[in-house]
Protein backbone atom coordinates (compact mmCIF):
# COMPACT_ATOMS: atom_id res chain seq x y z
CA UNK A 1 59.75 -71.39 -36.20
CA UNK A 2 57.77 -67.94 -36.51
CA UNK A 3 57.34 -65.50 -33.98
CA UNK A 4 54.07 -65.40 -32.37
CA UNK A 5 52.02 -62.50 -30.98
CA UNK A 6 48.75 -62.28 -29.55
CA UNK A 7 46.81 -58.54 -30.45
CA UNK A 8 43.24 -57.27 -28.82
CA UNK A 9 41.10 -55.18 -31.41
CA UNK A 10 42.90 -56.06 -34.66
CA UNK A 11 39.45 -54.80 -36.57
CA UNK A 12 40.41 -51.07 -37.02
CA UNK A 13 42.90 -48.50 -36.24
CA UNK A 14 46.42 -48.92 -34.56
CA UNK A 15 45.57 -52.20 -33.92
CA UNK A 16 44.84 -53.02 -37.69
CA UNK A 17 48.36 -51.55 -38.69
CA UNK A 18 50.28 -53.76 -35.71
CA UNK A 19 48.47 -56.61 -37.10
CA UNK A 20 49.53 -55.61 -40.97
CA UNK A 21 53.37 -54.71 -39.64
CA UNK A 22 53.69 -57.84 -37.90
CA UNK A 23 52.37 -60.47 -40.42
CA UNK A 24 54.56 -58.55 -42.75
CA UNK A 25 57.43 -58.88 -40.86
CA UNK A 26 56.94 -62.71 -40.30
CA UNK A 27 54.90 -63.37 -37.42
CA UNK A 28 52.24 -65.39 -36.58
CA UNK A 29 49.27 -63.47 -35.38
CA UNK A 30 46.36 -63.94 -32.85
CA UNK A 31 43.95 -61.15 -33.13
CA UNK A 32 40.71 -60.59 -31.24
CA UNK A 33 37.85 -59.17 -33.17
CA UNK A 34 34.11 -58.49 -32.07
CA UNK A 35 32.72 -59.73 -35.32
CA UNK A 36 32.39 -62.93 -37.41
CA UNK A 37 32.00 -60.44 -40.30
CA UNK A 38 35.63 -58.54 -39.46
CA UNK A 39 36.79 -62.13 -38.67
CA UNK A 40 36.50 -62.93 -42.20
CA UNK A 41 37.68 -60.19 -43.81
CA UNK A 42 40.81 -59.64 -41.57
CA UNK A 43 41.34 -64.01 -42.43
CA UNK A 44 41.03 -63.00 -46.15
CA UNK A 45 42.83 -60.05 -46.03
CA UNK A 46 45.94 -61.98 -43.88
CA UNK A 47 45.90 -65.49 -44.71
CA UNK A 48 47.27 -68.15 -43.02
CA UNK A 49 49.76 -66.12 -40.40
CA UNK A 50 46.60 -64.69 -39.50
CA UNK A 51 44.67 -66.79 -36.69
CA UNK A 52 41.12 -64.87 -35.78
CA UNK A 53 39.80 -65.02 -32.34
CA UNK A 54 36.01 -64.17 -32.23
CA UNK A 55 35.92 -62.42 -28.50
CA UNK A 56 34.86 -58.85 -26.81
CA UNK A 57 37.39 -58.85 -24.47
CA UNK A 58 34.76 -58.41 -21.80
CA UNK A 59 33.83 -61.68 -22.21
CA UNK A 60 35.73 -64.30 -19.95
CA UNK A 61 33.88 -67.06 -21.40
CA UNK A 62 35.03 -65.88 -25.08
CA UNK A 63 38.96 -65.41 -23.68
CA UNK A 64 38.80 -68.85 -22.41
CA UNK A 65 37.72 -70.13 -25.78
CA UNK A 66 40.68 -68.09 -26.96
CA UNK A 67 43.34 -69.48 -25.13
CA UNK A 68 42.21 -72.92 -26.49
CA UNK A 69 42.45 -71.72 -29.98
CA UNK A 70 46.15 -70.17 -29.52
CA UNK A 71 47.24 -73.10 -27.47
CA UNK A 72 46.29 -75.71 -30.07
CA UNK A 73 47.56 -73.31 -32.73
CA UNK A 74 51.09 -73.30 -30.99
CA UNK A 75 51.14 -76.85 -30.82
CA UNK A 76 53.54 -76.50 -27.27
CA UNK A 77 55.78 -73.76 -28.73
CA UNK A 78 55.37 -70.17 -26.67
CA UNK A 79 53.40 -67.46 -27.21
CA UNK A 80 56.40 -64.57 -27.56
CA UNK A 81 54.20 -60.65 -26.90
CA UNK A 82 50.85 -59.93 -25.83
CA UNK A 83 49.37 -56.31 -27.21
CA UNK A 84 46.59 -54.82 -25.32
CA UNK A 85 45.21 -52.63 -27.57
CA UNK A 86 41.51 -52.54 -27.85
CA UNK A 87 40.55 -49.48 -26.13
CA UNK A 88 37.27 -46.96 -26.30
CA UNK A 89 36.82 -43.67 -25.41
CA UNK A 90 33.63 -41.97 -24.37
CA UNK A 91 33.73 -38.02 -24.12
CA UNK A 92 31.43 -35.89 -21.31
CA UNK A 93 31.56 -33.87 -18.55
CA UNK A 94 32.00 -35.96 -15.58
CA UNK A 95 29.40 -34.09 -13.58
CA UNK A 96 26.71 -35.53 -16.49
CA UNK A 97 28.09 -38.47 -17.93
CA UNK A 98 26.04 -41.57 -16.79
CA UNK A 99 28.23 -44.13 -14.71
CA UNK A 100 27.21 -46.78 -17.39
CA UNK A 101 29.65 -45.01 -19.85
CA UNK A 102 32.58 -44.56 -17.46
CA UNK A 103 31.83 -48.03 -16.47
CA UNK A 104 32.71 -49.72 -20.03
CA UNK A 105 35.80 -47.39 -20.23
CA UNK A 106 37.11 -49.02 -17.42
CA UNK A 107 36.19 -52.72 -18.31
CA UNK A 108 37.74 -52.33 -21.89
CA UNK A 109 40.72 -50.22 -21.06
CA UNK A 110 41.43 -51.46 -17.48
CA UNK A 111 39.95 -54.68 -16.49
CA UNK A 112 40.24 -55.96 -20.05
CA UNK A 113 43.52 -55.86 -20.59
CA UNK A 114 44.14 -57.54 -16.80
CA UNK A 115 41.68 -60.23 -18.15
CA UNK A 116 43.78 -61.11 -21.03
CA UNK A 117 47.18 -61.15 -19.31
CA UNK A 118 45.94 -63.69 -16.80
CA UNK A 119 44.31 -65.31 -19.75
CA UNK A 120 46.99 -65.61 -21.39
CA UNK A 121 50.61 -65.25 -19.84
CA UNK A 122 50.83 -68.71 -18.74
CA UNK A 123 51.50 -69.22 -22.61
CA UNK A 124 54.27 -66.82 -22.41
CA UNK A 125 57.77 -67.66 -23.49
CA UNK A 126 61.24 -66.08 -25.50
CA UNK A 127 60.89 -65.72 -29.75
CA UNK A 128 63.12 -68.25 -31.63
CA UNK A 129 66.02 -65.37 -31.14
CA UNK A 130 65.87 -65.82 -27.26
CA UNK A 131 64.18 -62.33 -26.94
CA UNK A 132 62.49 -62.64 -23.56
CA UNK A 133 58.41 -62.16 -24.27
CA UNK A 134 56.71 -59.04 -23.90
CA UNK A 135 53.52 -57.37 -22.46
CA UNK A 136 52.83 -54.26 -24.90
CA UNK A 137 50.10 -52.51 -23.12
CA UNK A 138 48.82 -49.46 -25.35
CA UNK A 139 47.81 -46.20 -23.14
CA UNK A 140 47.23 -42.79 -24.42
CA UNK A 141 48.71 -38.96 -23.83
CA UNK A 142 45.88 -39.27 -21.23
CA UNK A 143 47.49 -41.73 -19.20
CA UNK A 144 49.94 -38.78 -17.84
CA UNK A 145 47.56 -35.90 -19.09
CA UNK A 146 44.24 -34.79 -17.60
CA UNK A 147 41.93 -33.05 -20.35
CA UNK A 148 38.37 -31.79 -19.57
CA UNK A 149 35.46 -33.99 -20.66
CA UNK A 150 37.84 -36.81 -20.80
CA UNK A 151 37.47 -38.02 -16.74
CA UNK A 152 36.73 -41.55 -17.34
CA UNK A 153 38.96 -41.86 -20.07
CA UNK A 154 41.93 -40.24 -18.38
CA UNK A 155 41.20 -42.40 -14.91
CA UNK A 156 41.30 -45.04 -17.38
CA UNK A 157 44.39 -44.86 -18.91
CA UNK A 158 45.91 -43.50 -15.90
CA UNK A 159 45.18 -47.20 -14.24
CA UNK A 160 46.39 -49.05 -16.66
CA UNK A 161 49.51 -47.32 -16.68
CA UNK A 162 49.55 -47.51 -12.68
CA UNK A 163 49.02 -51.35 -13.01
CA UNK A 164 51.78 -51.63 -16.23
CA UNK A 165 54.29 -50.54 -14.06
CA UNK A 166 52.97 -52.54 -10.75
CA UNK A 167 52.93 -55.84 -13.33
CA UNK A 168 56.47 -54.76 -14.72
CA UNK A 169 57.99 -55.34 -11.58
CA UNK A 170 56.24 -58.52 -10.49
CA UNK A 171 56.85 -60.87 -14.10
CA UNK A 172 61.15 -59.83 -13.47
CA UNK A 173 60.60 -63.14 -11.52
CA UNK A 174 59.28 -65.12 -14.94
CA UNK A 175 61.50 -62.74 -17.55
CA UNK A 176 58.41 -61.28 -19.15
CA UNK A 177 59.00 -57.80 -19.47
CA UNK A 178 55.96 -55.03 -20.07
CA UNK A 179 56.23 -51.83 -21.92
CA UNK A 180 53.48 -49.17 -22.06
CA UNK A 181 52.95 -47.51 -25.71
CA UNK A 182 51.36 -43.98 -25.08
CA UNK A 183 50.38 -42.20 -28.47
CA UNK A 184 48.66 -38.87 -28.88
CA UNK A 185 46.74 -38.02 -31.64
CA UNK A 186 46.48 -41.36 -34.10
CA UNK A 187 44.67 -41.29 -37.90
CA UNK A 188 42.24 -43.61 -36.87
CA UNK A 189 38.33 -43.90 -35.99
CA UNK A 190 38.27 -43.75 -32.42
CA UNK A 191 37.04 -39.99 -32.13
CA UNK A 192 34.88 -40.21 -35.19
CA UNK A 193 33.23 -42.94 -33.24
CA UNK A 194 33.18 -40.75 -29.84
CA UNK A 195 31.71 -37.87 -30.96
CA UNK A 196 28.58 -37.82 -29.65
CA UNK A 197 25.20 -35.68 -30.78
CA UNK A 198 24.30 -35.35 -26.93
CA UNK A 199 26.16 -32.15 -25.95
CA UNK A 200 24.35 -32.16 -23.27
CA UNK A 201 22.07 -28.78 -24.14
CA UNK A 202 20.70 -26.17 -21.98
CA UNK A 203 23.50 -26.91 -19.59
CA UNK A 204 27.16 -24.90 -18.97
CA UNK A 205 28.95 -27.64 -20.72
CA UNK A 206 27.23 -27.38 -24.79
CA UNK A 207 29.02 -25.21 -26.13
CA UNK A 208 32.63 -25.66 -24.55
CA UNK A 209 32.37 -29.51 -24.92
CA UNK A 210 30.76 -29.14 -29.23
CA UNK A 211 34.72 -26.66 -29.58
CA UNK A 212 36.09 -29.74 -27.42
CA UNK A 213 34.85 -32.52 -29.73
CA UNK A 214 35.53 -30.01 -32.95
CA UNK A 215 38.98 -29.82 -31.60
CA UNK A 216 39.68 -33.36 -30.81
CA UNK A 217 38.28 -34.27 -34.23
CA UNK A 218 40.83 -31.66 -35.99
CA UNK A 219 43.85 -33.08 -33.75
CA UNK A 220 42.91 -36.44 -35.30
CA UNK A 221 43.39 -35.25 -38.81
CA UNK A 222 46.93 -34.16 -38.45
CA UNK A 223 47.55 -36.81 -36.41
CA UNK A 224 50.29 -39.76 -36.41
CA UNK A 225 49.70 -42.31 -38.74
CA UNK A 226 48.93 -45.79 -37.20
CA UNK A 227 52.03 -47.33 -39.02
CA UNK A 228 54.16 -45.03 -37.06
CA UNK A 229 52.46 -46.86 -34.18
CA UNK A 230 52.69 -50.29 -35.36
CA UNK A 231 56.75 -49.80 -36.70
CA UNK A 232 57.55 -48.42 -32.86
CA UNK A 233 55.37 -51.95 -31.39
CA UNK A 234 57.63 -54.24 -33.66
CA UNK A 235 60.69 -52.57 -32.69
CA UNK A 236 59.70 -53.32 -29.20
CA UNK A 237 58.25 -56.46 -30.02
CA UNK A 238 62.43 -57.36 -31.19
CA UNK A 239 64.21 -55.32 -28.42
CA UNK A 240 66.09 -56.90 -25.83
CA UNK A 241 65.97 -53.91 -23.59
CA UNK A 242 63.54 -51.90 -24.95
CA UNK A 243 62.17 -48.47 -22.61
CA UNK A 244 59.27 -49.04 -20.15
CA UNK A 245 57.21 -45.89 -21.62
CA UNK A 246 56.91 -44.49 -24.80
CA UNK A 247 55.39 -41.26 -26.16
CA UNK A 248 54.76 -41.06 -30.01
CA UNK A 249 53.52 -37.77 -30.16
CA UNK A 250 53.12 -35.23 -33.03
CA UNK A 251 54.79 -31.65 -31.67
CA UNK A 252 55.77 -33.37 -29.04
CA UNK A 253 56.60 -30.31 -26.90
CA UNK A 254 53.66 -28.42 -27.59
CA UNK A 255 51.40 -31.36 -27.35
CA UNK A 256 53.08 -33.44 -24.25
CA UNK A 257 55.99 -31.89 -22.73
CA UNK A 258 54.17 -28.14 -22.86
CA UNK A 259 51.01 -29.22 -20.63
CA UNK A 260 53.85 -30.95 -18.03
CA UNK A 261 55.72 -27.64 -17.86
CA UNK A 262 53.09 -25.55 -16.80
CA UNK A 263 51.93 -24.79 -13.85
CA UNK A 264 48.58 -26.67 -12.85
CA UNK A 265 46.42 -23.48 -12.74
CA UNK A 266 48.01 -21.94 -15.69
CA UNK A 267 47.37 -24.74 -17.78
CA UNK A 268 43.73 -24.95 -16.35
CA UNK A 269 43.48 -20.85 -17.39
CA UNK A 270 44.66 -21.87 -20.95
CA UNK A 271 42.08 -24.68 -21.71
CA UNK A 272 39.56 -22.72 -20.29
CA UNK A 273 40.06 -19.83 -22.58
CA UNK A 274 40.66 -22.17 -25.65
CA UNK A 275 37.60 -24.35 -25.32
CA UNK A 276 35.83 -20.69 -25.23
CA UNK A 277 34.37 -21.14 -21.19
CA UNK A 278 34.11 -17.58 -20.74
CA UNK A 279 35.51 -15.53 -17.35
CA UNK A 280 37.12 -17.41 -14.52
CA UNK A 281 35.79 -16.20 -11.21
């Protein structure tokens, strides 16, 4: 019997790569996708241990059709991990960032992700090794760290970290166990797609947030690749008692454990100075 797993935005990116690892490792996977164009390509590309699921994971309507799909598809044998990983960020200053934006950061990276576990956990059961199923929920750097121009994001990621632990605690009754994945900087499209040609001119924020974006986009470069991503989900995916956090971070102390050291103000001094803001009063 193959191991099953169930992955949210399997079109691009990390989510791509888990999809790629996991087929080659054996599994049978459930991907969402946005597209009937990525549906079939990802189907041609993965072949039959590949089972597409045409849904924005907005859509409760679409998720419900899901669960239909990967419940006839199992044929009464258990669903072993659910991956949250479809995710979007949207850069701005908070101060002129219309609410519609931080609004779909928190229905794909929050409510989402809540949407598919209630979708979907009643499927829930232990891989054909007795490995008790999983809840892989991937976060960000942000979900600990608070960068500027990245409010909604950050309150984002924060939250579903917040409710990952809160959800951790409450499935120890069923013996479903949930994990939070929290990468930095990733080789994938996510910032190309962010960057944004409103940088908001005439106001305080242009030229600070254009070195922000400039930055963010060189950070991405030299990232991780997603692989490393995807190899560190499988090994979690096959764990029996596998961490409840996990930070895959390039540099990890200048990157991640650097920013914790410092002292709040000093590390608001720092980025001030680096994203070129001028004199502090």
């Amino acid at each position: 019997m193959k191991n099953t797993v169930l992955i949210t935005g399997v079109s691009s990116g990390i989510g791509e790569a888990i999809a790629q690892t996991c087929i080659d490792s054996g599994y049978r996977v459930f991907g969402t996708l946005r597209t009937a164009a990525d549906a079939v390509r990802c189907q041609a590309k993965w072949g039959e241990l590949f089972v597409p699921l045409l849904a924005d994971v907005r859509d409760e309507a679409a998720l419900r059709q899901a669960v239909v799909t990967v419940e006839a598809a199992l044929a009464g044998r258990p669903l072993n991990v659910i991956v949250n990983n479809a995710g979007i960020v949207m850069p701005a200053p908070l101060q002129l960032q219309p609410l519609d934006d931080i609004q779909t950061m928190l229905e794909v990276n929050v409510l989402a992700p809540v949407r598919v576990i209630q979708a979907f956990l009643p499927l829930l059961g232990a891989d054909s090794a007795g490995i008790r199923p999983k809840i892989v929920n991937i976060s960000s750097v942000s979900g600990q760290l608070a960068m500027p121009f990245l409010g909604g994001y950050t309150a984002s990621k924060h939250a579903l970290e917040g409710l990952s632990y809160s959800l951790r605690r409450e499935l120890l009754l069923l013996g479903i166990d949930v994990v939070v994945v929290a990468p930095g900087s990733v080789r994938t499209p996510i910032w190309a797609k962010a960057a944004t040609p409103n940088f908001f001119p005439g106001s305080c924020y242009e030229q600070p947030f254009k070195k922000f974006i400039a930055i963010s986009l060189a950070g991405e470069k030299k990232g991780l690749s997603p692989l490393v991503i995807a190899k560190l989900v499988l090994n979690i995916m096959q764990a029996k008692r596998p961490k409840v956090r996990y930070n895959p971070v390039p540099q990890k102390f200048a990157n991640f454990y650097l920013p914790k050291l410092l002292p709040a103000r000093l590390l608001d001094r720092l980025l001030f100075v680096l994203l070129g803001e001028g004199k502090s009063g």
